[in-house]
Protein backbone atom coordinates (compact mmCIF):
# COMPACT_ATOMS: atom_id res chain seq x y z
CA UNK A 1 0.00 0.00 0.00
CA UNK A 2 2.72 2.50 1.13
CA UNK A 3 4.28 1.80 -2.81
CA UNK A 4 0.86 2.55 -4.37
CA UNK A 5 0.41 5.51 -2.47
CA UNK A 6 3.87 7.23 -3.33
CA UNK A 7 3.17 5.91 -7.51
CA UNK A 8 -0.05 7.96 -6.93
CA UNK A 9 1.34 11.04 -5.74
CA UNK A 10 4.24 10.98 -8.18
CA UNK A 11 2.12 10.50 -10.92
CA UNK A 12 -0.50 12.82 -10.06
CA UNK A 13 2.66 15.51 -9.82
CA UNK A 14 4.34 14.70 -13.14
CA UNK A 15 0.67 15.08 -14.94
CA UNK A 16 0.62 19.02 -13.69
CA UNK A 17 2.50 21.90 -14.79
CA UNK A 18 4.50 24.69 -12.53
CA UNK A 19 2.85 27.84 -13.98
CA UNK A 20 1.69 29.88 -11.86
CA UNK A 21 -1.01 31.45 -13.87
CA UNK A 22 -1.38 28.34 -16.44
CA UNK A 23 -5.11 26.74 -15.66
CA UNK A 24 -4.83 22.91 -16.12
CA UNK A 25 -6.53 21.06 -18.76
CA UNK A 26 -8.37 18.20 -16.86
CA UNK A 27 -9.24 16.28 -20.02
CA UNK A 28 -5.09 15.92 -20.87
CA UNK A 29 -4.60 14.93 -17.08
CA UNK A 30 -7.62 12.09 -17.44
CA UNK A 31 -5.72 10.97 -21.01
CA UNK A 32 -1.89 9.93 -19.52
CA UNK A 33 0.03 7.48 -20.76
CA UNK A 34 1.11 4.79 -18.53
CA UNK A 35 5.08 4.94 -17.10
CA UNK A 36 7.29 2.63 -15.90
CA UNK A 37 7.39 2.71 -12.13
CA UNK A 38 10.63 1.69 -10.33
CA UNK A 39 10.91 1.57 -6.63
CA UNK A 40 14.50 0.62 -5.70
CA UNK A 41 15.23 2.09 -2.15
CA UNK A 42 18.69 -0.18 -1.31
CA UNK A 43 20.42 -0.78 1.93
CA UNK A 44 23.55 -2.71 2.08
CA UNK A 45 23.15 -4.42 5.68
CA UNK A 46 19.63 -5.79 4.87
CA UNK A 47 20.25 -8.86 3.37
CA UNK A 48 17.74 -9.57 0.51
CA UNK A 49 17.49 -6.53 -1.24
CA UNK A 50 13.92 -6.39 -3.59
CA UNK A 51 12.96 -3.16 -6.04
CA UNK A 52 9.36 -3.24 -7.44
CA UNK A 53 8.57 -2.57 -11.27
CA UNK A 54 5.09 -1.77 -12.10
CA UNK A 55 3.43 1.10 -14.85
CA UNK A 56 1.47 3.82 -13.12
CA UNK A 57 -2.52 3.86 -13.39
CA UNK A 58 -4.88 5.98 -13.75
CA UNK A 59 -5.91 8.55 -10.67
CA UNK A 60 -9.21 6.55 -11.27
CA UNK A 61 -8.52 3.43 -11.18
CA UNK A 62 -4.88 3.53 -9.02
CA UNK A 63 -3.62 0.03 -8.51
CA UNK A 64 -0.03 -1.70 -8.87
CA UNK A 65 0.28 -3.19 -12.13
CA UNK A 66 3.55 -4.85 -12.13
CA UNK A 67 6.00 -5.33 -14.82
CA UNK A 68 7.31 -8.69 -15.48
CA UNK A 69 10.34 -9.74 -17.59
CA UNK A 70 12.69 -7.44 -16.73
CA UNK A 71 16.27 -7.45 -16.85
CA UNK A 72 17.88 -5.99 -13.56
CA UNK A 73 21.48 -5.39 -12.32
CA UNK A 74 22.85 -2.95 -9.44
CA UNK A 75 26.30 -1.95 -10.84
CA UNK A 76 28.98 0.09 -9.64
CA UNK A 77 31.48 2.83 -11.16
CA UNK A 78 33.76 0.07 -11.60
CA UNK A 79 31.87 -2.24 -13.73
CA UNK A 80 30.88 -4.54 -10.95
CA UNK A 81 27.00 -6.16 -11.18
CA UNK A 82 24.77 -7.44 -8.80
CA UNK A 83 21.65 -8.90 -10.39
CA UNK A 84 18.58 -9.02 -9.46
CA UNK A 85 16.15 -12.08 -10.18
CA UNK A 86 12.07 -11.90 -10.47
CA UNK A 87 10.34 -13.75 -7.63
CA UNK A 88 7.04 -15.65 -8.43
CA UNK A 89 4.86 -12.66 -7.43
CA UNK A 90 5.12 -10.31 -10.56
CA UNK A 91 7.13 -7.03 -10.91
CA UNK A 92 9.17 -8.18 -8.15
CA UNK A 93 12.67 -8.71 -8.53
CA UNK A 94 15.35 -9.82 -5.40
CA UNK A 95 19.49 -9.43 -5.49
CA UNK A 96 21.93 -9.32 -2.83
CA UNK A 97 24.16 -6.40 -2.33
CA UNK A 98 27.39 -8.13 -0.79
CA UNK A 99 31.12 -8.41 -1.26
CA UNK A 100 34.11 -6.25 -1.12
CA UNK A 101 33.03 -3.99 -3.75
CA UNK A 102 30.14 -2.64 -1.74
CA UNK A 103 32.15 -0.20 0.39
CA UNK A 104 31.41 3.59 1.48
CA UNK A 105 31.96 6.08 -0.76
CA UNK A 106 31.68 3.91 -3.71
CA UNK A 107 29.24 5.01 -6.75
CA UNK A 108 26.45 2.80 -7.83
CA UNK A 109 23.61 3.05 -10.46
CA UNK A 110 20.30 0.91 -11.10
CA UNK A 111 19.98 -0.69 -14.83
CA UNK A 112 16.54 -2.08 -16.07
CA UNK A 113 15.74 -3.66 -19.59
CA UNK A 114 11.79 -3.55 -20.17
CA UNK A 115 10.27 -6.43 -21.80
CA UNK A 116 10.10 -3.68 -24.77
CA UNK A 117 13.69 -3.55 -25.11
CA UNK A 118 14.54 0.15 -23.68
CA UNK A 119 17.10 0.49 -21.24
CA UNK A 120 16.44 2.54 -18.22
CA UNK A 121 19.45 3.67 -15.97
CA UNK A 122 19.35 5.71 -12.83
CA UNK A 123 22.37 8.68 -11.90
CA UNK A 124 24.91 7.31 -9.97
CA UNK A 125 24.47 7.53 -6.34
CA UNK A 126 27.16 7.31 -3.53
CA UNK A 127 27.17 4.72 -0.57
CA UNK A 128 26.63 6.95 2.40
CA UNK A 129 27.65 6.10 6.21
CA UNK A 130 25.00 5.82 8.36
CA UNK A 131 24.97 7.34 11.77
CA UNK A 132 23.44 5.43 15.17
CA UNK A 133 19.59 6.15 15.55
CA UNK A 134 19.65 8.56 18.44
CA UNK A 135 17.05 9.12 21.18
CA UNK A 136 13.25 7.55 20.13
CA UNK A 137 10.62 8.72 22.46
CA UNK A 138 7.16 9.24 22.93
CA UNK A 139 4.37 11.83 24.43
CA UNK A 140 0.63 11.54 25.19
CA UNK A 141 -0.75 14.34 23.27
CA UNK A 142 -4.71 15.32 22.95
CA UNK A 143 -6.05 16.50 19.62
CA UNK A 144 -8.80 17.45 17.83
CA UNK A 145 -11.11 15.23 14.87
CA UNK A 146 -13.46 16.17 12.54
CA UNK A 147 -16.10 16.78 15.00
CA UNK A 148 -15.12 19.68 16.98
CA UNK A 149 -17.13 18.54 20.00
CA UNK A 150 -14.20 15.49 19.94
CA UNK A 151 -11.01 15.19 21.01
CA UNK A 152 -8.85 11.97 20.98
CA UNK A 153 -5.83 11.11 22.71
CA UNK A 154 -2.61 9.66 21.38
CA UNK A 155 1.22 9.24 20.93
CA UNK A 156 3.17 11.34 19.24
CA UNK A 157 6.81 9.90 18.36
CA UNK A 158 9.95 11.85 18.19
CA UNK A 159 13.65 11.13 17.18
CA UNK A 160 16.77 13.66 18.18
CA UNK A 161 18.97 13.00 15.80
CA UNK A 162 22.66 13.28 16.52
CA UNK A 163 25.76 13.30 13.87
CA UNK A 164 28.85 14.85 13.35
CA UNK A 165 31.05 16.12 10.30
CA UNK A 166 31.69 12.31 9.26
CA UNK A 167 28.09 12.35 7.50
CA UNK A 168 25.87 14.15 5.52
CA UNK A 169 23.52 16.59 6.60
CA UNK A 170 19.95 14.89 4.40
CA UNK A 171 17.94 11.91 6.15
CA UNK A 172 14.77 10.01 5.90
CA UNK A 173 13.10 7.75 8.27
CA UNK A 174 10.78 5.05 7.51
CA UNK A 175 8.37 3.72 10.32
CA UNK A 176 7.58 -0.36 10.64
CA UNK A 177 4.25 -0.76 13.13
CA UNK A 178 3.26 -3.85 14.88
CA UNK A 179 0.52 -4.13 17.32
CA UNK A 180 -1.46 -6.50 18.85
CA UNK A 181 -5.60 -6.91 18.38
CA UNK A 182 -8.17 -8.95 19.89
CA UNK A 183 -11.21 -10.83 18.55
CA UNK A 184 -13.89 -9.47 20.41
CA UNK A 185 -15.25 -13.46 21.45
CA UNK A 186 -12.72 -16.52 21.22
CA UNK A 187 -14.67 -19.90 19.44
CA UNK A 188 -16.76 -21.37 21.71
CA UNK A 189 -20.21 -22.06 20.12
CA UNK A 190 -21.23 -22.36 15.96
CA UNK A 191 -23.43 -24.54 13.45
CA UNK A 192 -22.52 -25.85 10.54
CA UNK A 193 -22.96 -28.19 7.69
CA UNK A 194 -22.17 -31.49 10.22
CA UNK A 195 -24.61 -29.86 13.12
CA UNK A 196 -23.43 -28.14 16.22
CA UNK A 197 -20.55 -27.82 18.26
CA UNK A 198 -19.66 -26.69 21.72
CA UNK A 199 -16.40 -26.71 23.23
CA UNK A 200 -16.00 -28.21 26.83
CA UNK A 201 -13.17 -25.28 26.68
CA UNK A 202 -12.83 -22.22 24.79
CA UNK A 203 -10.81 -21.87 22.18
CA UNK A 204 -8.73 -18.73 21.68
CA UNK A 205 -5.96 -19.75 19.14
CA UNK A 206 -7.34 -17.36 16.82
CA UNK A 207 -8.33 -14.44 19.33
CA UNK A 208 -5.10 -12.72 19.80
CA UNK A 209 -3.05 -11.60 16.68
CA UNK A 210 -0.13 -9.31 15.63
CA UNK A 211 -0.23 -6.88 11.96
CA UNK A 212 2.71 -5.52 10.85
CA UNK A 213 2.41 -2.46 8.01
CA UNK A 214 5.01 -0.12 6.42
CA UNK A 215 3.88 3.70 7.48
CA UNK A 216 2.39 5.59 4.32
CA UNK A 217 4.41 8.70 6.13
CA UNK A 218 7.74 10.22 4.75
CA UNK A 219 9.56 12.05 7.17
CA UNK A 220 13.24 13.75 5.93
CA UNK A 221 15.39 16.01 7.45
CA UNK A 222 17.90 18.48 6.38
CA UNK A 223 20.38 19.88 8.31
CA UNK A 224 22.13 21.57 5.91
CA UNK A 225 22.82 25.30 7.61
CA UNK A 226 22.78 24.30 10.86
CA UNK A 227 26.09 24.69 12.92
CA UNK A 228 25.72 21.15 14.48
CA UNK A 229 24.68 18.03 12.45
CA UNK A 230 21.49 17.73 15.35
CA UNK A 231 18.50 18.34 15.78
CA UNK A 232 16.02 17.46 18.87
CA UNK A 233 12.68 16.40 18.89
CA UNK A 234 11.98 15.87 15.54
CA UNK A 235 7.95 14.73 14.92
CA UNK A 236 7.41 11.18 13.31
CA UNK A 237 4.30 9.24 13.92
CA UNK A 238 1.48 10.07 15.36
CA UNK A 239 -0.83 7.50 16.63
CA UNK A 240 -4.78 7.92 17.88
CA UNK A 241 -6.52 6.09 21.00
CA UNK A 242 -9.33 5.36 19.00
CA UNK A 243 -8.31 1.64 17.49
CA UNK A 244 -6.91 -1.21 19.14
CA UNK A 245 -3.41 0.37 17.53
CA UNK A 246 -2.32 0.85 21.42
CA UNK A 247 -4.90 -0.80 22.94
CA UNK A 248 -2.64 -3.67 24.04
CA UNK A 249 0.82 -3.54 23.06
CA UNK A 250 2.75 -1.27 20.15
CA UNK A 251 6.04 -1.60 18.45
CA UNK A 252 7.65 1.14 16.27
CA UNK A 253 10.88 -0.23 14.05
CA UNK A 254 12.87 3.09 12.86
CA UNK A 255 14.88 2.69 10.14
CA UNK A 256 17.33 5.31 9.39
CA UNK A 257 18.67 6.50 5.75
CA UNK A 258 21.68 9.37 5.09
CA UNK A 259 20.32 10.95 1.60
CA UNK A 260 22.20 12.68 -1.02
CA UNK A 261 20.89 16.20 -1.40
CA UNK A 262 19.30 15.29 -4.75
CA UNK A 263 17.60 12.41 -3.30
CA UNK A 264 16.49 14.69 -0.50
CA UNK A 265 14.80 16.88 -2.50
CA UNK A 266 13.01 14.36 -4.60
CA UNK A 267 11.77 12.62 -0.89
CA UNK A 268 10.76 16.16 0.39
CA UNK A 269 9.03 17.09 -2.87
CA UNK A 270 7.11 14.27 -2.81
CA UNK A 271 6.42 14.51 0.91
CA UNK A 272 4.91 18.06 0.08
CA UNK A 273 2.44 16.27 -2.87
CA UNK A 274 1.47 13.56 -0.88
CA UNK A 275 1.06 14.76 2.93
CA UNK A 276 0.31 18.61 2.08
CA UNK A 277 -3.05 20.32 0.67
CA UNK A 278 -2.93 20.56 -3.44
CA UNK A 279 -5.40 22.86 -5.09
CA UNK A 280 -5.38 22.33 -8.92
CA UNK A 281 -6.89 26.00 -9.52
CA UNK A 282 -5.02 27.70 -6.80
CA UNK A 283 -1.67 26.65 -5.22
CA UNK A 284 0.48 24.44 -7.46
CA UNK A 285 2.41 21.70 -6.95
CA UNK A 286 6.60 21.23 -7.32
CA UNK A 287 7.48 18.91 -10.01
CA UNK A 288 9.07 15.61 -8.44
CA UNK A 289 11.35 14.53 -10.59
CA UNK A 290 13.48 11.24 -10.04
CA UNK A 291 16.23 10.20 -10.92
CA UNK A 292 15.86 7.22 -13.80
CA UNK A 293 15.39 7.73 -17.35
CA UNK A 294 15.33 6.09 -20.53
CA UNK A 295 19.40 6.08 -21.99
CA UNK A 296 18.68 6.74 -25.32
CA UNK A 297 16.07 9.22 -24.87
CA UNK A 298 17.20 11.20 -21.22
CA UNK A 299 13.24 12.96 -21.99
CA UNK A 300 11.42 10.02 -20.78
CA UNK A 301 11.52 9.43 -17.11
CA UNK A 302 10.65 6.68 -15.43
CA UNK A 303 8.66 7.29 -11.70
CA UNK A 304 10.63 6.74 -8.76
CA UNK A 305 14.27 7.22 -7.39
CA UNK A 306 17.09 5.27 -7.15
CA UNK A 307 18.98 5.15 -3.92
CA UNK A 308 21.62 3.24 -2.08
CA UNK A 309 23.30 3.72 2.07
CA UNK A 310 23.63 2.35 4.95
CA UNK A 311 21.05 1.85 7.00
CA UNK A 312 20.53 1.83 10.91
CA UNK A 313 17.78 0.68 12.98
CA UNK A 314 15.99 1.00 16.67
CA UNK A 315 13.14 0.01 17.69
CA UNK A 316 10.82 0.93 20.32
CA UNK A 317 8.73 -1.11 22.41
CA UNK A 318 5.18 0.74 24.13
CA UNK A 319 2.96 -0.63 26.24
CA UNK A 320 -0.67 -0.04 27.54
CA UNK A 321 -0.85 3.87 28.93
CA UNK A 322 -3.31 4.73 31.53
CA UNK A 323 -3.64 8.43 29.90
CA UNK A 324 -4.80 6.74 26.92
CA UNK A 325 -8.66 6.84 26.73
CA UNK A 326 -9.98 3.88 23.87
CA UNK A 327 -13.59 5.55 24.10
CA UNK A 328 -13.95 4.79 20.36
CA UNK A 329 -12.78 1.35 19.95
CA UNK A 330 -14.77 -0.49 17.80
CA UNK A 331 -16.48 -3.50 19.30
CA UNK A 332 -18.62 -6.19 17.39
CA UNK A 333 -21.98 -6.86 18.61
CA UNK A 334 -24.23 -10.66 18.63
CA UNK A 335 -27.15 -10.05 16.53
CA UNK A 336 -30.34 -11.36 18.30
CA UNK A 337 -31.80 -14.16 16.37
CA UNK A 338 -35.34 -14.06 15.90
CA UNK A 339 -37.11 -17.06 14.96
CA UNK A 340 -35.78 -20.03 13.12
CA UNK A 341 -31.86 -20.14 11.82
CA UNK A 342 -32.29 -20.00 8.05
CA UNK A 343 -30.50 -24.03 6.38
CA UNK A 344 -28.18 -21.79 4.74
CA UNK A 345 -26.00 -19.21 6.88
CA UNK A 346 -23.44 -22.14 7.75
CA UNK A 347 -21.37 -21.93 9.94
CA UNK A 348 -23.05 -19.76 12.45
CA UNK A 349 -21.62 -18.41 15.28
CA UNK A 350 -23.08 -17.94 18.77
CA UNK A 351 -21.45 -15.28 21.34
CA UNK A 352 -22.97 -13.64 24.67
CA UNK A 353 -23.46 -10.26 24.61
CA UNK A 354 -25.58 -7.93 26.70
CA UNK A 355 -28.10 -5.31 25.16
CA UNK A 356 -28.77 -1.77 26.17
CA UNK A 357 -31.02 -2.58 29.44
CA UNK A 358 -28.15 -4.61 30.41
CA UNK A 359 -29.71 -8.01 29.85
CA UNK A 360 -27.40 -10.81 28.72
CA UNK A 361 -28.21 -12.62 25.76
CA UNK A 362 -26.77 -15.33 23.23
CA UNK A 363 -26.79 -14.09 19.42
CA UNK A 364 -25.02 -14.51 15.92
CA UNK A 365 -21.29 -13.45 15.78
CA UNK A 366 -19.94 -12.79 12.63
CA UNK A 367 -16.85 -15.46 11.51
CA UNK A 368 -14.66 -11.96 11.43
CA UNK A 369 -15.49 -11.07 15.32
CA UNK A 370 -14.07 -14.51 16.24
CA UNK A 371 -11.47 -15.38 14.09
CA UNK A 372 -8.68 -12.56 14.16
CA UNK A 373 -6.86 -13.48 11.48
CA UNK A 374 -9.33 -11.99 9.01
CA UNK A 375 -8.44 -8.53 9.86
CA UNK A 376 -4.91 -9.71 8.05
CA UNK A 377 -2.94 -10.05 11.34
CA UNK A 378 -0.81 -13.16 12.03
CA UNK A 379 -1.37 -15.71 15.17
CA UNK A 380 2.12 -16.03 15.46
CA UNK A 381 3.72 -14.05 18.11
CA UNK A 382 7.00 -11.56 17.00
CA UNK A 383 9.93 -12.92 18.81
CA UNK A 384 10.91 -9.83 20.42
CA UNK A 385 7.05 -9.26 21.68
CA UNK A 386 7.94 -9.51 25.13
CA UNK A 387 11.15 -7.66 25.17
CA UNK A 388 10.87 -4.39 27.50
């Protein structure tokens, strides 16, 4: 999702011009012709390295539409490859970045042959050092929703960053979340096709699961000016009281990135498009350009930028807060079952529940109110879950 989301707002950008007076012609933005999408973000301590090929859709109809058949290599300045083979799932391709040629300071480029033939090549980029992640922290702060009567509480991360003279002054973070949800009832009670079941004991192997998601969020930093490479309290991710999110227990994974100034500007460009208000008619949008074009014809672009560093990492682990209010947390209710259960809604569920006089009663649970999993979480517990 986090992919589709950035192909969206690139594309949406490289449709619109920069005049400032210059009214846009809607029809020509509805009429685009597809691009090649490349999303090759490397970093050399990660093992398995994977960059994502796709063409761009329509703002209609926005969906990944990968590319398959491509010919991909990582090569340096020296003539050194590193290719990169297509997985079973589509438009995916995987390579290893290892060896004594991958080395700080060293200059590498991204190559891609398109089933058509044309050659695509990125600028060269330089391996950047990556300081230590410095100082991740949290506060409980209160704000406001779309209903001005309500306010919500919630975390708000921060980072200080700390480096020194030995590395650049561009960086981006990206944000990893894993929580842990309930199923509002664990399996106890259902009908189906072979007749009914009850458990002599409850079964709650699919109650409690863990999602992991890549944040949609790009958060850079320049401290380019500044007469320390530093700078404290600097906002990432906020997250609301009014999900399960932090309702139980909350990991953030912060991965860390040194940028080239080029690739910093592309990143805080597209930040801008994506996370800022864009008025077609009134303000106008930068143009994010990347860095990967077409080498026989440097006027077609493909979407996307390549990059390569070093990477560090920290994560933080949060649990339950007592300032933190969950007044909104959405909770399935049993549906009272009137009359006879029709032949055909197998299997049926039955869960206790108690109705607004505060009567108990036994009614239908839906299969996705039992069985967690369906929310796209796993049953299988992180192995660092219960690390403080």
């Amino acid at each position: 999702m986090r992919t589709i989301k950035i192909y969206i707002a690139v594309l949406i950008v490289a449709m619109l011009v920069s005049s400032c007076i210059e009214r846009y012609d809607l029809a020509k933005i509805t009429s685009f012709e597809p691009k090649l999408v490349i999303d090759a973000q490397l970093a050399t301590d990660d093992g398995v390295q994977e960059i994502v090929i796709s063409k761009s859709s329509s703002i209609e109809k926005s969906a990944l539409n990968p590319v398959s058949g491509c010919t991909v290599y990582v090569e340096d300045d020296k003539g050194n490859k590193f290719q990169f083979i297509e997985t079973s799932e589509k438009g995916h391709y995987q390579g290893i970045l290892e060896g004594n040629t991958i080395v700080v300071g060293n200059r590498y480029r991204l190559q891609v042959k398109s089933p058509d033939s044309k050659i695509f090549v990125s600028n060269y980029e330089t391996l950047m050092p990556c300081p230590e992640v410095s100082n991740v922290y949290y506060n409980v702060e209160n704000r406001g929703t779309t209903d001005p009567k309500v306010n919500q509480n919630g975390l708000q991360f921060y980072i200080d960053f700390k480096g020194d003279d030995n590395y650049g002054r561009f960086f981006r973070w990206q944000l990893v979340e894993t929580y842990e949800y309930h199923s509002t009832w664990p399996l106890d009670k259902w009908l189906d096709w072979d007749g009914y079941h009850e458990l002599n004991k409850t079964d709650y192997s699919n109650f409690v699961c863990y999602k992991t998601e890549s944040l949609d969020d790009i958060f850079v930093l320049s401290t380019d000016g500044f007469n320390q490479n530093s700078f404290a309290k600097f906002k990432l991710h906020y997250v609301p009281d009014q999900t399960q999110v932090l309702q139980h227990k909350y990991s953030l994974l912060i991965r860390q990135y040194p940028l080239s100034e080029s690739a910093y500007n592309y990143w805080e460009n597209l930040r801008k498009n994506n996370q800022e208000d864009v008025n077609l008619f009134g303000r106008q949008p930068a143009n994010v350009k990347g860095n990967i074009y077409n080498e026989n014809d440097t006027t077609e672009l493909a979407l996307g930028y390549f990059g390569i560093s070093a990477v560090r990492v920290k994560r933080i682990m949060v649990n339950p807060s007592s300032k933190l209010l969950f007044n909104n947390v959405y909770r399935c209710r049993a549906l009272k079952i009137e009359g006879p259960i029709p032949e055909d809604e197998r299997p049926f569920y039955f869960a206790k529940d108690i109705d607004g006089n505060g009567v108990e009663y036994v009614g239908q649970a839906g299969a996705e109110c039992i069985f967690c999993t369906m929310h796209g979480g796993t049953t299988v517990k992180p192995t660092y879950w219960d690390e403080k």
